[in-house]
C-alpha atoms as a PDB file:
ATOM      1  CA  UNK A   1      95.225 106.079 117.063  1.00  0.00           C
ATOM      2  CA  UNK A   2      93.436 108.083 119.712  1.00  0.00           C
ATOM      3  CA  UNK A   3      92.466 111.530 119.532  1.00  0.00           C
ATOM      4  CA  UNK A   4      92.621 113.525 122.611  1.00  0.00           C
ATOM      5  CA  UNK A   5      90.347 116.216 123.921  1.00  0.00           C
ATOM      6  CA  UNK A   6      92.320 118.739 121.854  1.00  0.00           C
ATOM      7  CA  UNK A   7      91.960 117.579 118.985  1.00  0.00           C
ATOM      8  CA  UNK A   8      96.087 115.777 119.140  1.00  0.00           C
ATOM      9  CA  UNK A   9      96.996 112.598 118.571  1.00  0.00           C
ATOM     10  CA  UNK A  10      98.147 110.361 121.402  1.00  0.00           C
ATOM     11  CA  UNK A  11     100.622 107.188 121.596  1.00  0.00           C
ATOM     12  CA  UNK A  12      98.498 105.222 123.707  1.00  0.00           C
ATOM     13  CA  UNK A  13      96.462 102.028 121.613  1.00  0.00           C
ATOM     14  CA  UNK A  14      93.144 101.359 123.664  1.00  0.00           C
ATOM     15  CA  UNK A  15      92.774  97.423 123.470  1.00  0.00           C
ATOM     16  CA  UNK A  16      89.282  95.566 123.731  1.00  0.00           C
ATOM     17  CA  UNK A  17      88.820  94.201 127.328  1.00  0.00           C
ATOM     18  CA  UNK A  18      86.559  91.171 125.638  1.00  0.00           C
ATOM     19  CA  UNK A  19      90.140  89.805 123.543  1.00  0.00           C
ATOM     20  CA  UNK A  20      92.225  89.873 126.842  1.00  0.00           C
ATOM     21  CA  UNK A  21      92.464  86.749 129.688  1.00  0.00           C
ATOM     22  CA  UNK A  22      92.464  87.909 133.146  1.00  0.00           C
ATOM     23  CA  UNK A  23      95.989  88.001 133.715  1.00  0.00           C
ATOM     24  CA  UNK A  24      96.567  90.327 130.716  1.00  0.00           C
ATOM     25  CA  UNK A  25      93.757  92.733 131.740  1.00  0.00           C
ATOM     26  CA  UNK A  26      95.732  92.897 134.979  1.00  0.00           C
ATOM     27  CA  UNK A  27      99.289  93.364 134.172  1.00  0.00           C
ATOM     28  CA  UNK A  28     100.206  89.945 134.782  1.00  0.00           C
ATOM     29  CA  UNK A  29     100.838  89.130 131.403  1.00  0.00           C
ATOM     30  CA  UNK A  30     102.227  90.423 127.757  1.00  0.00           C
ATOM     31  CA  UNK A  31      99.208  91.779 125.880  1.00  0.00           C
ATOM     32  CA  UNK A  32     100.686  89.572 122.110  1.00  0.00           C
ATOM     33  CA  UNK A  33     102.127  86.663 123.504  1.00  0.00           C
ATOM     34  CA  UNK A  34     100.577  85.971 127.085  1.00  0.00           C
ATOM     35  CA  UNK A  35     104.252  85.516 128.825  1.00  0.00           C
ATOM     36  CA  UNK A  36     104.211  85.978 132.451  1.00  0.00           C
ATOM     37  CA  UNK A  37     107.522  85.507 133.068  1.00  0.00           C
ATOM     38  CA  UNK A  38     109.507  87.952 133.274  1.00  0.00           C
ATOM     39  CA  UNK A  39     106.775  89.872 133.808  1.00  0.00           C
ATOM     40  CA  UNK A  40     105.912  92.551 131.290  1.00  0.00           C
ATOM     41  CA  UNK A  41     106.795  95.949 132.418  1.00  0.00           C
ATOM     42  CA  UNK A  42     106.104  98.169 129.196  1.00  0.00           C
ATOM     43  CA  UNK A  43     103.256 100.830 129.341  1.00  0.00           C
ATOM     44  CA  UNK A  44     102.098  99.711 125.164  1.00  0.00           C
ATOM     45  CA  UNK A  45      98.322 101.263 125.913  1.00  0.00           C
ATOM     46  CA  UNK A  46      95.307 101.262 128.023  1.00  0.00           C
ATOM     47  CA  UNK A  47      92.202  99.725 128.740  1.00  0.00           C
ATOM     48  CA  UNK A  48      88.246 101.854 128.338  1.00  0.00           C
ATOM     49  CA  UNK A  49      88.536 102.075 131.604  1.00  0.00           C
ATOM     50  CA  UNK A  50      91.791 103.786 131.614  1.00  0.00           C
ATOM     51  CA  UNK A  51      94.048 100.627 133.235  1.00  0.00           C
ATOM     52  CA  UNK A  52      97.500  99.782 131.387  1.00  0.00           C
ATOM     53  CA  UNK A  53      97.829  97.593 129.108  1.00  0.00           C
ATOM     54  CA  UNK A  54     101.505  95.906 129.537  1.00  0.00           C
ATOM     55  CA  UNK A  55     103.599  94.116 127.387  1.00  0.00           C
ATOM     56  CA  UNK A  56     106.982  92.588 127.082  1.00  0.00           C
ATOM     57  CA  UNK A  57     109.966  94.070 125.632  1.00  0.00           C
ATOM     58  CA  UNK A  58     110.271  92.133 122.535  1.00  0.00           C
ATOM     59  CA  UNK A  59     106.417  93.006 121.888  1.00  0.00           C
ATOM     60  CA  UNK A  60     106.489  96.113 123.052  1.00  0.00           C
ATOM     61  CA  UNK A  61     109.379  97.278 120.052  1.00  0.00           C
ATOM     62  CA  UNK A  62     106.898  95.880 117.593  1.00  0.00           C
ATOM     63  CA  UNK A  63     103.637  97.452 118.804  1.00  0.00           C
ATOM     64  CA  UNK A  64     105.227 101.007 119.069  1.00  0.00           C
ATOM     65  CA  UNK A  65     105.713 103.598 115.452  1.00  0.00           C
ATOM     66  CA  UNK A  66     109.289 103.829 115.214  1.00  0.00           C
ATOM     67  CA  UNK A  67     110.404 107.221 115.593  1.00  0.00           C
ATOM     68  CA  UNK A  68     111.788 109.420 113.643  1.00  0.00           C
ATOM     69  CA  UNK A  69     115.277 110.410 112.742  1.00  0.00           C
ATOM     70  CA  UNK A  70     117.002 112.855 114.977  1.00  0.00           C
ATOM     71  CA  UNK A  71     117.214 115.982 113.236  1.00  0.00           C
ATOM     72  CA  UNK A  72     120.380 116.858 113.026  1.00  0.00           C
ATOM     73  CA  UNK A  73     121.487 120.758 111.834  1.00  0.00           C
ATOM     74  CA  UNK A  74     123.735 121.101 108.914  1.00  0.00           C
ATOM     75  CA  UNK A  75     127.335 122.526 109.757  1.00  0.00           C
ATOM     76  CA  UNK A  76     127.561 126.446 109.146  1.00  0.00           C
ATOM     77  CA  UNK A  77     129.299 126.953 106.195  1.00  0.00           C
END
């Protein structure tokens, strides 16, 4: 998890450039499982230098915390 500037946490994993190929360090391909076709299109986190990280949709679910339940009110009594 990353801490920003104020002390919050943000969503945003920053990967290791070293770990990556070329194409995934660009965008061309899924940051897990390398596909390039279709090409991944989901923002999972970022590079040091601030460049996204992409991934595909089926990798993308399983890199990102599921959320939480809605809240939902009770009914007035």
């Amino acid at each position: 998890m990353n801490w920003g500037p104020t002390g919050t946490a943000q969503d945003m994993l920053t990967f290791d450039p070293d770990q990556l190929s070329w194409a995934q360090r660009e965008g061309d391909a899924c940051v897990v499982c390398h596909k390039k076709w279709p090409r991944p299109r989901v923002r999972v986190g970022r590079l040091p230098d601030d460049s996204a990280v992409l991934a595909c949709n089926d990798c993308a679910e399983a890199l990102m915390p599921a959320s939480l339940a809605t809240v939902v009110a009770f009914p007035a009594r």
